[in-house]
C-alpha atoms as a PDB file:
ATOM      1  CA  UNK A   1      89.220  93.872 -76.929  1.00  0.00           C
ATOM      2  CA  UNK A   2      91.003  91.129 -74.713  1.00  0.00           C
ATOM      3  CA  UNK A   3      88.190  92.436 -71.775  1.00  0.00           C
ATOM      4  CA  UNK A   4      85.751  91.397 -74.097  1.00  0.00           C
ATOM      5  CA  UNK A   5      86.965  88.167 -75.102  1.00  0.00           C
ATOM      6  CA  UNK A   6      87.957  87.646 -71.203  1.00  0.00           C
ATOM      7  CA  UNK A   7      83.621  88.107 -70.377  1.00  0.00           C
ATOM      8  CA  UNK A   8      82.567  85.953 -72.990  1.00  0.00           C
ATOM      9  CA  UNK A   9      84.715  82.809 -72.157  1.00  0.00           C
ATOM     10  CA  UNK A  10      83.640  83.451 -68.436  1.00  0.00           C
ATOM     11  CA  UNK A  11      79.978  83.425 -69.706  1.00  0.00           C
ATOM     12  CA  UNK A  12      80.481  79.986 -71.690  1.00  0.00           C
ATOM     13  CA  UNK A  13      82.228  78.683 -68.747  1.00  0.00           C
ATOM     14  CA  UNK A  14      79.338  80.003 -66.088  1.00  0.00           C
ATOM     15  CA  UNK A  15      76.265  78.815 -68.792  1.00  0.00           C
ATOM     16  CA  UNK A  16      78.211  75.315 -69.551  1.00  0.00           C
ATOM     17  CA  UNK A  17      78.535  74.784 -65.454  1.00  0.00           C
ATOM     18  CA  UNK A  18      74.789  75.747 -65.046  1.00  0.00           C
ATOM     19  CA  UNK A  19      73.900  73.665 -67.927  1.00  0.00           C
ATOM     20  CA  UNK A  20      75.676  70.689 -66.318  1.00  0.00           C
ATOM     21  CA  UNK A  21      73.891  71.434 -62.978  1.00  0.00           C
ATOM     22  CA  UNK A  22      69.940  71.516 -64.234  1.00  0.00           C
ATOM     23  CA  UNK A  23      70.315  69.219 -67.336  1.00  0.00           C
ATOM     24  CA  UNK A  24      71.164  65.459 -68.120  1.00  0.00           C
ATOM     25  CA  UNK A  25      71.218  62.922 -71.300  1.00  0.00           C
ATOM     26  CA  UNK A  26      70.052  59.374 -70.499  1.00  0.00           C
ATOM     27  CA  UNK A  27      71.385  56.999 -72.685  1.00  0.00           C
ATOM     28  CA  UNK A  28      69.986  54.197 -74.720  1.00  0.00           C
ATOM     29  CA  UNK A  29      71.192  51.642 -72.099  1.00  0.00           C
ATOM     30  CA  UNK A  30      70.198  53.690 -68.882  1.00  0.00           C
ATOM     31  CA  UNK A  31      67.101  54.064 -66.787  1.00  0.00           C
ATOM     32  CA  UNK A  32      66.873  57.227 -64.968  1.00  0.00           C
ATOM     33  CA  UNK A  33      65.481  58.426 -61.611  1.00  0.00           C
ATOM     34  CA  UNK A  34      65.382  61.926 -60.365  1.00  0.00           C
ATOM     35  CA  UNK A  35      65.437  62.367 -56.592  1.00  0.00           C
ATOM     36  CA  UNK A  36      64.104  65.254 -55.178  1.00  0.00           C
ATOM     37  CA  UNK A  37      65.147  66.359 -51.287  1.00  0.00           C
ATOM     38  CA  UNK A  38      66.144  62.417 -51.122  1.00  0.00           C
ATOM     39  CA  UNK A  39      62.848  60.920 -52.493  1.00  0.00           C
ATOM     40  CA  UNK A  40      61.592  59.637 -55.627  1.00  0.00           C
ATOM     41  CA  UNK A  41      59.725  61.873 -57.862  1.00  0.00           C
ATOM     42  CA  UNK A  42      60.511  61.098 -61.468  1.00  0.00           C
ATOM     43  CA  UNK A  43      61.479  58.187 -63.805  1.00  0.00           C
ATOM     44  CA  UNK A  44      63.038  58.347 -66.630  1.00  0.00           C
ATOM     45  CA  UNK A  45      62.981  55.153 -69.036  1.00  0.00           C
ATOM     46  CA  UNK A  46      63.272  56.554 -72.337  1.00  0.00           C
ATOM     47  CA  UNK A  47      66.713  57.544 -74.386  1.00  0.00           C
ATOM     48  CA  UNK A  48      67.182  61.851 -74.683  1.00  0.00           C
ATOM     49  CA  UNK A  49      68.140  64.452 -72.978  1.00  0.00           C
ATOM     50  CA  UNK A  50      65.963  66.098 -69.998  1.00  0.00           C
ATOM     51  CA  UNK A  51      66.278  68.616 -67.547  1.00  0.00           C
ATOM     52  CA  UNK A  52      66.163  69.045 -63.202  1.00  0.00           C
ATOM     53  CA  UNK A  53      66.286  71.463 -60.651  1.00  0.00           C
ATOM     54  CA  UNK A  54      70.561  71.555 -59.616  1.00  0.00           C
ATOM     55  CA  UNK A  55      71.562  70.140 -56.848  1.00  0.00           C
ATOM     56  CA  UNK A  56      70.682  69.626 -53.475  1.00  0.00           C
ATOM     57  CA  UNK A  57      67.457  69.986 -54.742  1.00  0.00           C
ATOM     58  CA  UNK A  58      67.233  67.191 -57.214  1.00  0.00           C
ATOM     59  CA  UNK A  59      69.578  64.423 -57.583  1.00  0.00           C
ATOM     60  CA  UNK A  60      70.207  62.092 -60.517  1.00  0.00           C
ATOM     61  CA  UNK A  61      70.408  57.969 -60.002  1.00  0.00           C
ATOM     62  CA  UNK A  62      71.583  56.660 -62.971  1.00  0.00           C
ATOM     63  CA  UNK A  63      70.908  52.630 -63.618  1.00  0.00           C
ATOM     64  CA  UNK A  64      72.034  50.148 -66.701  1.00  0.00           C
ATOM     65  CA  UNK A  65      68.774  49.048 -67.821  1.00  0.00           C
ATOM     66  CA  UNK A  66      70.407  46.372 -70.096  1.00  0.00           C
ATOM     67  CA  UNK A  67      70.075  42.081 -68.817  1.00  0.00           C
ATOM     68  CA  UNK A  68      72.514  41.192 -66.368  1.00  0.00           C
ATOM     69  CA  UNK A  69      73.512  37.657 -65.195  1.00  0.00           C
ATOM     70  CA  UNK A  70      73.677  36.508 -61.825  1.00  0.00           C
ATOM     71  CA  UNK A  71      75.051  32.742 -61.138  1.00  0.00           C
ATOM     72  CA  UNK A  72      73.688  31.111 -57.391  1.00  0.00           C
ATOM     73  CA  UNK A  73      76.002  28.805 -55.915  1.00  0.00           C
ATOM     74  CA  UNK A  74      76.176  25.311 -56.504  1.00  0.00           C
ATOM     75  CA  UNK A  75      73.819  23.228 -54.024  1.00  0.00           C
ATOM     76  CA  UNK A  76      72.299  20.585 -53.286  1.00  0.00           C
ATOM     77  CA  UNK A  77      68.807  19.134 -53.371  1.00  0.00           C
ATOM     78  CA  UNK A  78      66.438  16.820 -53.793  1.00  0.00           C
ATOM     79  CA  UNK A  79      64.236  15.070 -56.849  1.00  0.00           C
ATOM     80  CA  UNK A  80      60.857  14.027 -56.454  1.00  0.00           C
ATOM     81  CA  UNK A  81      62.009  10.368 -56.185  1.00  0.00           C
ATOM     82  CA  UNK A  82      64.440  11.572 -53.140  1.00  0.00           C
ATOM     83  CA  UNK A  83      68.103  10.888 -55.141  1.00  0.00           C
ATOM     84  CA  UNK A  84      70.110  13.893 -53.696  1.00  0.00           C
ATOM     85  CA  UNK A  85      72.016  15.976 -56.921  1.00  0.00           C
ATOM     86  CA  UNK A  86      73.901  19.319 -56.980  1.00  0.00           C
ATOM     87  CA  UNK A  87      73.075  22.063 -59.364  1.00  0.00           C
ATOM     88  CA  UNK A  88      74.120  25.415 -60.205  1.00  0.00           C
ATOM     89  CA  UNK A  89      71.482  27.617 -61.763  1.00  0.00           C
ATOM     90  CA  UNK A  90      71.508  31.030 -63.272  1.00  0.00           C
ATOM     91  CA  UNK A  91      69.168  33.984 -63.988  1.00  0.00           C
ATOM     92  CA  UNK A  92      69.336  36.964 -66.520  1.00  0.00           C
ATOM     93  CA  UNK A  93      67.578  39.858 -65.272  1.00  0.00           C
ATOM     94  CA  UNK A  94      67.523  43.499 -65.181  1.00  0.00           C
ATOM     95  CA  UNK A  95      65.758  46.910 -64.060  1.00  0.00           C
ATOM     96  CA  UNK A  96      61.936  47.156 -64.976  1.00  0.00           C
ATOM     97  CA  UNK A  97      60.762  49.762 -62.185  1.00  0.00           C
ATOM     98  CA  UNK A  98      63.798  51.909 -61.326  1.00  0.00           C
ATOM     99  CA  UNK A  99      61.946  53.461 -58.716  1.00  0.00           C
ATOM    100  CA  UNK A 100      60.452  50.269 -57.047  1.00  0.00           C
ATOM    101  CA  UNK A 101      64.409  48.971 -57.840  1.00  0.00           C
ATOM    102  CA  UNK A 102      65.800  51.751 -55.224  1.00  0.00           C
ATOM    103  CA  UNK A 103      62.959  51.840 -53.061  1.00  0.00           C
ATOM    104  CA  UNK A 104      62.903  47.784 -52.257  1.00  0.00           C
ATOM    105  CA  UNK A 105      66.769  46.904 -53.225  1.00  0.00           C
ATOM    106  CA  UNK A 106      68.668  50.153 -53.808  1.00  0.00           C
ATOM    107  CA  UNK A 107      71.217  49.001 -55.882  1.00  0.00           C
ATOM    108  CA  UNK A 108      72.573  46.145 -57.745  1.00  0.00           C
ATOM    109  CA  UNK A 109      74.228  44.493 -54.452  1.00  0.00           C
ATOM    110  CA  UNK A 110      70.776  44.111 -52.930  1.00  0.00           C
ATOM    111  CA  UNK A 111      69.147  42.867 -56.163  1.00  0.00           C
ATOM    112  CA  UNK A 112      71.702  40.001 -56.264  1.00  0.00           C
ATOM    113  CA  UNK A 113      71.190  39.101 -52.633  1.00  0.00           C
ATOM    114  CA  UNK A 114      67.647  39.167 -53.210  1.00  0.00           C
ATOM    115  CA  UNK A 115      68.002  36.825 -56.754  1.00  0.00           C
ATOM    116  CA  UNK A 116      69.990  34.143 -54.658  1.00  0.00           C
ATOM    117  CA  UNK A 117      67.159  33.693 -51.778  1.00  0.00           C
ATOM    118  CA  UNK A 118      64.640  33.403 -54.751  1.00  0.00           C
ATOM    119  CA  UNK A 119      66.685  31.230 -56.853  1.00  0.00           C
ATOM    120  CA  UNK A 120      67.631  28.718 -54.045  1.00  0.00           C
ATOM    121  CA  UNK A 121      63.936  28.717 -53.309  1.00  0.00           C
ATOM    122  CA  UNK A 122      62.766  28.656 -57.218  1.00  0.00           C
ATOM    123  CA  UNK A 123      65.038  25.580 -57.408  1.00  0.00           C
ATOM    124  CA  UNK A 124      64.279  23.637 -54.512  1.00  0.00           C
ATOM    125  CA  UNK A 125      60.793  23.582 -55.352  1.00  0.00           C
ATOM    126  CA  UNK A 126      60.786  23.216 -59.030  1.00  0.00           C
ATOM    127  CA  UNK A 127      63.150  20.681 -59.028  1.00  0.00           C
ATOM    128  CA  UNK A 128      61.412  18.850 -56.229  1.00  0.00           C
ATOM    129  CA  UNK A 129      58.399  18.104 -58.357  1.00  0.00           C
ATOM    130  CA  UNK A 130      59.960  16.069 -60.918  1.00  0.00           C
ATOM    131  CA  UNK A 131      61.771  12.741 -61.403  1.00  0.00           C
ATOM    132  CA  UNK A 132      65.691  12.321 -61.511  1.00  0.00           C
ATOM    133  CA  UNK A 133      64.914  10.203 -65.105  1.00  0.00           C
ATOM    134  CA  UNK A 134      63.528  13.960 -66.564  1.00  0.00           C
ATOM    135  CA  UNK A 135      66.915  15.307 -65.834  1.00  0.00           C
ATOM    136  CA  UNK A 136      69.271  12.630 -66.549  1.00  0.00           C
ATOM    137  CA  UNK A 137      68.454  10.471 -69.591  1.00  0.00           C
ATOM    138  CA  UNK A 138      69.471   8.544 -72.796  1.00  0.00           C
ATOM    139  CA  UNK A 139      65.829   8.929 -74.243  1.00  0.00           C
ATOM    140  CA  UNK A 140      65.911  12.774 -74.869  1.00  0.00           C
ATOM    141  CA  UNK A 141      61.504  12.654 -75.013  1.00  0.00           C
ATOM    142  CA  UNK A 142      61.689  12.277 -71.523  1.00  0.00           C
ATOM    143  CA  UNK A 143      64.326  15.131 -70.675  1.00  0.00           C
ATOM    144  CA  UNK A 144      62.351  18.149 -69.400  1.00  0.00           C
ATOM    145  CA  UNK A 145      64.623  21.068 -68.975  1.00  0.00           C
ATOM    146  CA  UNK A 146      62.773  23.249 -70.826  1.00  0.00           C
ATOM    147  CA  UNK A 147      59.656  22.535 -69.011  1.00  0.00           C
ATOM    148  CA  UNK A 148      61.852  22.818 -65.896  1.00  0.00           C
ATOM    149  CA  UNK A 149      63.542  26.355 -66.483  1.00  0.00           C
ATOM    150  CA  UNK A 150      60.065  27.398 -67.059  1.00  0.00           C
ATOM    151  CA  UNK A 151      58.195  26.561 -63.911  1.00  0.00           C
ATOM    152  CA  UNK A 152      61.329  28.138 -62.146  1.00  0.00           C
ATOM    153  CA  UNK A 153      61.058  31.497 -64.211  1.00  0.00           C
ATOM    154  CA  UNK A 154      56.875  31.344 -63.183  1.00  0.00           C
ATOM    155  CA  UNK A 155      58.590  31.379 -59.598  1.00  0.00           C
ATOM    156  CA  UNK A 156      60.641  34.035 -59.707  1.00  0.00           C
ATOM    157  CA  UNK A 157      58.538  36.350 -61.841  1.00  0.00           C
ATOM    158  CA  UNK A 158      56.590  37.966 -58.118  1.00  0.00           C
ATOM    159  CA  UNK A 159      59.696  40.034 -57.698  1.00  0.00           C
ATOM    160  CA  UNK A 160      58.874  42.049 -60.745  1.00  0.00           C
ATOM    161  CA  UNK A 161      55.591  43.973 -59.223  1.00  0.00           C
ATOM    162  CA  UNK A 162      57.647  43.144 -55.436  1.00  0.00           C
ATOM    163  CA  UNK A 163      61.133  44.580 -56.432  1.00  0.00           C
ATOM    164  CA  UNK A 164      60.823  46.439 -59.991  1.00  0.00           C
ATOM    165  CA  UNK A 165      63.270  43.360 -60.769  1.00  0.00           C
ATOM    166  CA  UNK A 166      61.969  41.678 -64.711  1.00  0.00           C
ATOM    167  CA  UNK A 167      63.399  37.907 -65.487  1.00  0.00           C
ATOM    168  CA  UNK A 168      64.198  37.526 -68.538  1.00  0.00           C
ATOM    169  CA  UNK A 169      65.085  33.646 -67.945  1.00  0.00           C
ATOM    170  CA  UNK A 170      66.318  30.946 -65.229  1.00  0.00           C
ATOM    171  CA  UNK A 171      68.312  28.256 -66.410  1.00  0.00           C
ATOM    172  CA  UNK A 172      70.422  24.916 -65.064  1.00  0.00           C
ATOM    173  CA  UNK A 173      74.071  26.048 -65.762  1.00  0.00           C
ATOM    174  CA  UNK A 174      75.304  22.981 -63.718  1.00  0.00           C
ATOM    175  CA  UNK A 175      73.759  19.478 -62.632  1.00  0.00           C
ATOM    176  CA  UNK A 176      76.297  16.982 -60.963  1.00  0.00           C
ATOM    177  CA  UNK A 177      75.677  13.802 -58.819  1.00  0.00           C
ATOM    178  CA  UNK A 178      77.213  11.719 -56.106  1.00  0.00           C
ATOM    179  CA  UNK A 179      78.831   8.274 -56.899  1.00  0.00           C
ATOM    180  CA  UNK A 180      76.701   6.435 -54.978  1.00  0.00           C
ATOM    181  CA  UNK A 181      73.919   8.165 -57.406  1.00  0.00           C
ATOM    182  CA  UNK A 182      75.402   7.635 -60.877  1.00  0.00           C
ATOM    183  CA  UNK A 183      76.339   3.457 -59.875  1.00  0.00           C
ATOM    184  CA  UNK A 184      72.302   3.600 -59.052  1.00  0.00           C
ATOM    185  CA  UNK A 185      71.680   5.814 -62.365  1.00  0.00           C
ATOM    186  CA  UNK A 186      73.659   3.336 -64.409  1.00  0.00           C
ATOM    187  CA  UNK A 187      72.048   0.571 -63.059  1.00  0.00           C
ATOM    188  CA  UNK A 188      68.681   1.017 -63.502  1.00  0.00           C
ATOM    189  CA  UNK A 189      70.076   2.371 -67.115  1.00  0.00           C
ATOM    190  CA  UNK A 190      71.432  -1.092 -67.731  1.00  0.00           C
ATOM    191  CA  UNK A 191      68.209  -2.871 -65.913  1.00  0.00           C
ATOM    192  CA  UNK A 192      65.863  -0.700 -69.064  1.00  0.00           C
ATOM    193  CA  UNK A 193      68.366  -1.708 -71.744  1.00  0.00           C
ATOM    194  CA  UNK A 194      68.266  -5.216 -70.339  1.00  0.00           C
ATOM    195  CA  UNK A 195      64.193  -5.254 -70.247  1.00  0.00           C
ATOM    196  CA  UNK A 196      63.896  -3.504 -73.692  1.00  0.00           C
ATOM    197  CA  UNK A 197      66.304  -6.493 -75.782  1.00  0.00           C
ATOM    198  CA  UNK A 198      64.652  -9.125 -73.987  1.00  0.00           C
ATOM    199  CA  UNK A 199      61.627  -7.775 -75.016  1.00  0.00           C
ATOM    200  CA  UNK A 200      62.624  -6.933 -78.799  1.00  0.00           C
ATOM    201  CA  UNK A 201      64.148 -10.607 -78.364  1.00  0.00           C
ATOM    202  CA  UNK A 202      60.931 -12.021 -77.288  1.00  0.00           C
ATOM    203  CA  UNK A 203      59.000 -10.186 -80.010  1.00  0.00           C
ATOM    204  CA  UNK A 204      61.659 -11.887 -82.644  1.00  0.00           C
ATOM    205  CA  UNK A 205      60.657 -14.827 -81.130  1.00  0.00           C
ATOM    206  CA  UNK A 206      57.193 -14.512 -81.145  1.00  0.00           C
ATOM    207  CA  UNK A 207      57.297 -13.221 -85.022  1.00  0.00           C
ATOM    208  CA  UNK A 208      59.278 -16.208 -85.936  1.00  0.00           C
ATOM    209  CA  UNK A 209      57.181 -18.736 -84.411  1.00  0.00           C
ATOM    210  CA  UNK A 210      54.477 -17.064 -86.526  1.00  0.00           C
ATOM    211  CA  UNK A 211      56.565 -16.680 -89.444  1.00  0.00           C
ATOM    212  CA  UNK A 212      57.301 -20.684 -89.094  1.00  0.00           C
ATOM    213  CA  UNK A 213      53.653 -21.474 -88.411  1.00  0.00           C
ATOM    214  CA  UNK A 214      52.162 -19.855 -91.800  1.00  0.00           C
ATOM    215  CA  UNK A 215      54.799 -21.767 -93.444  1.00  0.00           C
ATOM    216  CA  UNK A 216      54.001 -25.050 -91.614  1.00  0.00           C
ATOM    217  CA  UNK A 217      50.319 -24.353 -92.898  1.00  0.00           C
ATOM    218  CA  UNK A 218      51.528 -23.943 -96.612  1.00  0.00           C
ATOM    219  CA  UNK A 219      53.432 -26.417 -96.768  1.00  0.00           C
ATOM    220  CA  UNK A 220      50.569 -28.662 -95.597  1.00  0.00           C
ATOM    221  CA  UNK A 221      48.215 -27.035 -97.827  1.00  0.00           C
ATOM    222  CA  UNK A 222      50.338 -27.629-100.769  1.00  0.00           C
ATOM    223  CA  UNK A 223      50.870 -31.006 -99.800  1.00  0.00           C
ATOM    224  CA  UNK A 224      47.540 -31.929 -99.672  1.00  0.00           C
ATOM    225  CA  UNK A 225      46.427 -30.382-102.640  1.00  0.00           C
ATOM    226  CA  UNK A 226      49.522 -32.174-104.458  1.00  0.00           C
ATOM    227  CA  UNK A 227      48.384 -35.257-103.248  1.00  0.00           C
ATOM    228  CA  UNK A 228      44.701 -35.068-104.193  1.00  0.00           C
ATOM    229  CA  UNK A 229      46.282 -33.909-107.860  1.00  0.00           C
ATOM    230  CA  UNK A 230      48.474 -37.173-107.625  1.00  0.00           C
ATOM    231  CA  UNK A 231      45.269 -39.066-106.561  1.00  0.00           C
ATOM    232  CA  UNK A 232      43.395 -37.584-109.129  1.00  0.00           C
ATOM    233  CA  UNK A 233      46.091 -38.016-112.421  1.00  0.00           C
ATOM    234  CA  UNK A 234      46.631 -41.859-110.656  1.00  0.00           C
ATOM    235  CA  UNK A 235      42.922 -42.484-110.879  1.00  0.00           C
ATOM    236  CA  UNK A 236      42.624 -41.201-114.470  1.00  0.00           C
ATOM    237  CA  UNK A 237      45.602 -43.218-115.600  1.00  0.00           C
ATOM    238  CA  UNK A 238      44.422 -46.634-114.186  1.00  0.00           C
ATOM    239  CA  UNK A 239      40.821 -45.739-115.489  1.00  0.00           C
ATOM    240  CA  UNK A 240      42.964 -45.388-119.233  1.00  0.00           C
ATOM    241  CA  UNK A 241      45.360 -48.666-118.600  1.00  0.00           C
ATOM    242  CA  UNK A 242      42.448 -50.355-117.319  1.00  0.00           C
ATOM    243  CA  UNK A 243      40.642 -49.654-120.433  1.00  0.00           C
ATOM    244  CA  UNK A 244      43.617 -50.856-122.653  1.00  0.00           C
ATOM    245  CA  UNK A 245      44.239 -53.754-120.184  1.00  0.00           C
ATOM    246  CA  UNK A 246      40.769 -55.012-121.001  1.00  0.00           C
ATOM    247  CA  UNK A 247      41.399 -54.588-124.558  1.00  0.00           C
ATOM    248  CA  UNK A 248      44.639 -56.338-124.592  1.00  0.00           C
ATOM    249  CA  UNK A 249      42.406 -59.067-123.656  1.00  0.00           C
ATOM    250  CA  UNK A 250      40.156 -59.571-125.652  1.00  0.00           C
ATOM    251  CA  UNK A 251      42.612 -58.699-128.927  1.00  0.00           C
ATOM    252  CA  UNK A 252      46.180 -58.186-127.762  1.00  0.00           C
ATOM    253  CA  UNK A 253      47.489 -57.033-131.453  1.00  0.00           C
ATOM    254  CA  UNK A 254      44.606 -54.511-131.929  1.00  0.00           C
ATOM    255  CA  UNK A 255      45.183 -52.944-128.542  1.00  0.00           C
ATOM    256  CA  UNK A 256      48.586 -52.608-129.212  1.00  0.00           C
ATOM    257  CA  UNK A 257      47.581 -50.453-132.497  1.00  0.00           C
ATOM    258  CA  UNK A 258      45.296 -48.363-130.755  1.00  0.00           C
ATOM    259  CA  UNK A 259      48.220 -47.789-128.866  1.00  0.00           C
ATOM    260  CA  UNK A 260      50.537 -46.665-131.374  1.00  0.00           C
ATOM    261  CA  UNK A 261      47.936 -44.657-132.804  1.00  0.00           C
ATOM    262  CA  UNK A 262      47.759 -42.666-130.192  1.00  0.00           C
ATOM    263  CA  UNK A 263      51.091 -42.439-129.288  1.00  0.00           C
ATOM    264  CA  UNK A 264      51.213 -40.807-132.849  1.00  0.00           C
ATOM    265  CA  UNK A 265      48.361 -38.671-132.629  1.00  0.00           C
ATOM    266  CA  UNK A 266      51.009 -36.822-129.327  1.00  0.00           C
ATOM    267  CA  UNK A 267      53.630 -37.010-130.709  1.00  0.00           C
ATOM    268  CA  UNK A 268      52.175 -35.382-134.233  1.00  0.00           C
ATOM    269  CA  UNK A 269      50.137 -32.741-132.524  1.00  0.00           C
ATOM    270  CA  UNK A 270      52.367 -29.777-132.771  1.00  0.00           C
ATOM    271  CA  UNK A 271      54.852 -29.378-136.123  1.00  0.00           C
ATOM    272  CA  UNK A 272      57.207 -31.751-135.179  1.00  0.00           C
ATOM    273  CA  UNK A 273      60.379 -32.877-137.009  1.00  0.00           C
ATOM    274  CA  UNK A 274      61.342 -36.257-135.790  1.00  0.00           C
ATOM    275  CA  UNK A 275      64.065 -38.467-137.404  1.00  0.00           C
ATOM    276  CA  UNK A 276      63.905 -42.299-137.110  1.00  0.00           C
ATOM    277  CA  UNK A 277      64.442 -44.964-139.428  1.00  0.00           C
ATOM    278  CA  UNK A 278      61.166 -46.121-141.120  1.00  0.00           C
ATOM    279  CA  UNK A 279      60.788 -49.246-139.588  1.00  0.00           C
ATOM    280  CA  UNK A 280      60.717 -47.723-135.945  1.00  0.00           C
ATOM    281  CA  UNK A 281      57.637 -48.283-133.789  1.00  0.00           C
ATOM    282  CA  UNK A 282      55.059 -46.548-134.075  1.00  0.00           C
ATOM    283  CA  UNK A 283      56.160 -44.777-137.030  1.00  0.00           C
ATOM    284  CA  UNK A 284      56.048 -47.614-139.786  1.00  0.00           C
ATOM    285  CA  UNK A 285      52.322 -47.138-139.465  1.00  0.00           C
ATOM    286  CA  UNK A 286      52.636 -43.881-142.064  1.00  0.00           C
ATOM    287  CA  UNK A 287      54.916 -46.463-144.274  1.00  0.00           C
ATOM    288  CA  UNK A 288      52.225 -49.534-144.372  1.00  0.00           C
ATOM    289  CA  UNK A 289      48.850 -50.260-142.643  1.00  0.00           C
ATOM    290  CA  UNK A 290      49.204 -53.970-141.069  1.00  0.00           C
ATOM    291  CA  UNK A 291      46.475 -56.267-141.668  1.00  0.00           C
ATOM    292  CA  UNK A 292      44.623 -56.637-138.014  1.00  0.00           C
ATOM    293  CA  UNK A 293      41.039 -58.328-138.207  1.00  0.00           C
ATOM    294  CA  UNK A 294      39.150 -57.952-135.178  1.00  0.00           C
ATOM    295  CA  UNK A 295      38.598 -61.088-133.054  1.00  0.00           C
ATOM    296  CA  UNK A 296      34.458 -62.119-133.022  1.00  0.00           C
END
């Protein structure tokens, strides 16, 4: 009975070992690549478990599949106006073609020294295309970093189909400048603020003078028509006292009771209560008619 039990672990142990030696799981984050006498022969890019001839005849290269970040060094270069700055970029990349991968880099050492040539290169000549002002500026419409890290990932991208490498993005991790730089930044910073308020300030200007001139107009406009009015209500009242001047000719006391008349005739027009004594002018015309004869 122990004999027995003695074979069967022995057989667990032999079929586990020869299990080990022509199977494999690849994992969720892995890329696979079976080697067979030392060359390529099979990839493996999908999760599960698979099997191979034991070694020497195949191998197993195992690869993390997931992004990976490499940092270049801080450098410096030039814009496309010629100021000098120093940046410090970054890509995120990782394994497309494991078998292009260990053919052109072999491992992950000889990706990253490949990544740092083609980053230094990506942003050389990216970078050299545009303006220091689409960088560095206090109007963020005419920032273009996005635009930048763009052209520099359309750059790098060759080394997918070249090196089995995929870029997932480059970006500007770092962007510094020289003194001499940032007193010439500032300056021209303070030369645009300095353009742009004596332009709102001539604009002001310009607005008020207009402002002031419509007003100028209107006021003369007014004027005028106020005068003409005056003109007008002078004329008609030396027409009227002309009239009762030429009656207070010819009969003094019967142009004086026209004029009461039609001072009453006003001052009656609406309901009116007035109090005066009786006797007051031209009120003691309701109390007793005088006796005026018109002069032949």
């Amino acid at each position: 009975m122990k004999n027995i039990a003695v074979v069967i672990l022995v057989v667990l142990i032999v079929a586990v070992m020869l299990l080990y030696l022509v199977s494999f799981q690849v994992r969720q984050t892995e890329s696979a690549l079976i080697l067979t006498f030392g060359q390529s022969t099979r990839q493996i890019q999908k999760p599960g478990w698979n099997w191979k001839w034991p070694a020497p005849i195949q191998t197993l290269v195992r690869y993390d599949s997931r992004p990976t970040l490499f940092e270049g060094v801080e450098e410096e270069t030039t814009t496309k106006g010629g100021e000098p700055i120093i940046v410090q970029t970054y890509v995120i990349w990782r394994i497309a073609d494991a078998k292009r991968f260990r053919e052109a880099v072999r491992d992950t050492a000889g990706a990253e020294k490949l990544l740092k040539s083609r980053l230094r290169d990506a942003q050389n000549k990216v970078i050299g295309r545009h303006y220091f002002s689409e960088l560095v500026n206090t109007d963020r419409q005419q920032i273009k970093f996005g635009e930048i890290e763009n052209e520099m990932v359309l750059v790098c991208e060759p080394v997918k189909q070249a090196y089995g490498i995929g870029i997932e993005s480059v970006g500007i991790k770092m962007l510094k400048v020289s003194e001499k730089v940032t007193e010439d930044v500032f300056a021209r910073m303070r030369a645009d603020r300095k353009r742009k308020t004596e332009a709102t300030l001539a604009q002001g200007s310009a607005e008020a003078m207009r402002i002031k001139s419509d007003a100028d107009s209107k006021i003369t406009e007014l004027l005028a028509a106020a005068e003409a009015r005056a003109k007008a209500i002078r004329g008609s009242g030396d027409a009227e006292a002309a009239q009762y001047y030429k009656m207070l000719d010819a009969d003094p006391e019967f142009a004086m009771f026209l004029r009461e008349i039609e001072t009453l005739k006003k001052t009656l027009k609406e309901r009116t209560t007035v109090v005066l004594p009786a006797d007051a002018e031209p009120f003691k015309l309701l109390k007793q008619m005088p006796q005026i004869e018109p002069k032949q």
